[in-house]
Protein backbone atom coordinates (compact mmCIF):
# COMPACT_ATOMS: atom_id res chain seq x y z
CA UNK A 1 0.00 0.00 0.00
CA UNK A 2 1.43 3.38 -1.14
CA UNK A 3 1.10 6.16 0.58
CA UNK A 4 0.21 9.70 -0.92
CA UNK A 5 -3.05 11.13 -0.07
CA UNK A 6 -3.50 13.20 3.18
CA UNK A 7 -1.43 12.06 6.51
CA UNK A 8 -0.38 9.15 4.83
CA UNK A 9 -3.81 7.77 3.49
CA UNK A 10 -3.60 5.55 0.18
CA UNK A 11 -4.11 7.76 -3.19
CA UNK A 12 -7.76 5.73 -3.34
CA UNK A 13 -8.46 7.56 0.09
CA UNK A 14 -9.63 10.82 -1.31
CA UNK A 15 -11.64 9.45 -4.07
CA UNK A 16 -13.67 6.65 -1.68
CA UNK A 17 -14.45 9.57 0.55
CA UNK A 18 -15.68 11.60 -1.94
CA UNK A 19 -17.65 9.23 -2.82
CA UNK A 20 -19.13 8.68 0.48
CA UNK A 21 -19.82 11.94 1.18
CA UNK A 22 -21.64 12.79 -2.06
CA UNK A 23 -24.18 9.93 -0.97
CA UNK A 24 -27.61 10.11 -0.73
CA UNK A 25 -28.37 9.73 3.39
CA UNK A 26 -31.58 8.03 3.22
CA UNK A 27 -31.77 8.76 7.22
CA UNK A 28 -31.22 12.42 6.77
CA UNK A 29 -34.90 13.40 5.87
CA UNK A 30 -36.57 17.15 6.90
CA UNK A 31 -39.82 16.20 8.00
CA UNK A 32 -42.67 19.51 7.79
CA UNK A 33 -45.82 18.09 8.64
CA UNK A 34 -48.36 21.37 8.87
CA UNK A 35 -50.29 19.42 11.09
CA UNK A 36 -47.69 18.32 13.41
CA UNK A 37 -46.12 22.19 13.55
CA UNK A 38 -49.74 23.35 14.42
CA UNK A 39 -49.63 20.83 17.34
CA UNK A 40 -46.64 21.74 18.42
CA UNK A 41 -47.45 25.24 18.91
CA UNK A 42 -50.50 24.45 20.61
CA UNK A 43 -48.42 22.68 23.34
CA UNK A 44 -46.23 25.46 23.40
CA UNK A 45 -48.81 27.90 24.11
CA UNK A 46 -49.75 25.78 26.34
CA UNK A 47 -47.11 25.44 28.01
CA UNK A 48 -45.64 29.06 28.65
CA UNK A 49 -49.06 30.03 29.59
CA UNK A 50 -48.88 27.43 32.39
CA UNK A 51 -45.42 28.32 33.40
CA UNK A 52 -46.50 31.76 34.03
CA UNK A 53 -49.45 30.55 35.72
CA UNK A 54 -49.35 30.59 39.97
CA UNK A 55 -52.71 28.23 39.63
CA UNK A 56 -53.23 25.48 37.44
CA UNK A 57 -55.13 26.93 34.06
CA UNK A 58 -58.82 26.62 33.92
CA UNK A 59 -60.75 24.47 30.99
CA UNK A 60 -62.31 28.10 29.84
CA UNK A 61 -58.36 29.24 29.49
CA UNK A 62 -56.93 26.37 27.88
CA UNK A 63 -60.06 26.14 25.38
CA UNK A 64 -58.76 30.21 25.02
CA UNK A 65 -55.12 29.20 24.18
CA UNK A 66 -56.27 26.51 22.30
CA UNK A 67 -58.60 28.96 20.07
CA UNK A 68 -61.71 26.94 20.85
CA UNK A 69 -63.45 29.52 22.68
């Protein structure tokens, strides 16, 4: 095995992880779901407005937060 790619690497080394890189990662997906990002800011409404709660939020506020009332 020759050396001459980078810190001693064989000359293939460059090439291979070129390769590699320029693969498709089929794990590396962005997910948008509308649905999912609408839920999610529910909760977080949801959320801060109980954090800055002292008592625990009534069903008349959380239908509020929630725009059902």
């Amino acid at each position: 095995m020759r050396s001459g790619g980078p810190c001693g690497y064989p000359e293939w080394y460059d090439d291979t992880r070129e390769e590699a890189l320029s693969m498709h990662d089929q794990f590396d997906v962005t997910l948008e779901d509308a649905d999912l990002l609408g839920e999610v800011e529910l909760t977080t409404n949801l959320i801060i407005a109980a954090s800055e709660s002292d008592e625990h939020l009534s069903t008349a506020q959380i239908d509020r937060i929630l725009g059902l009332a």
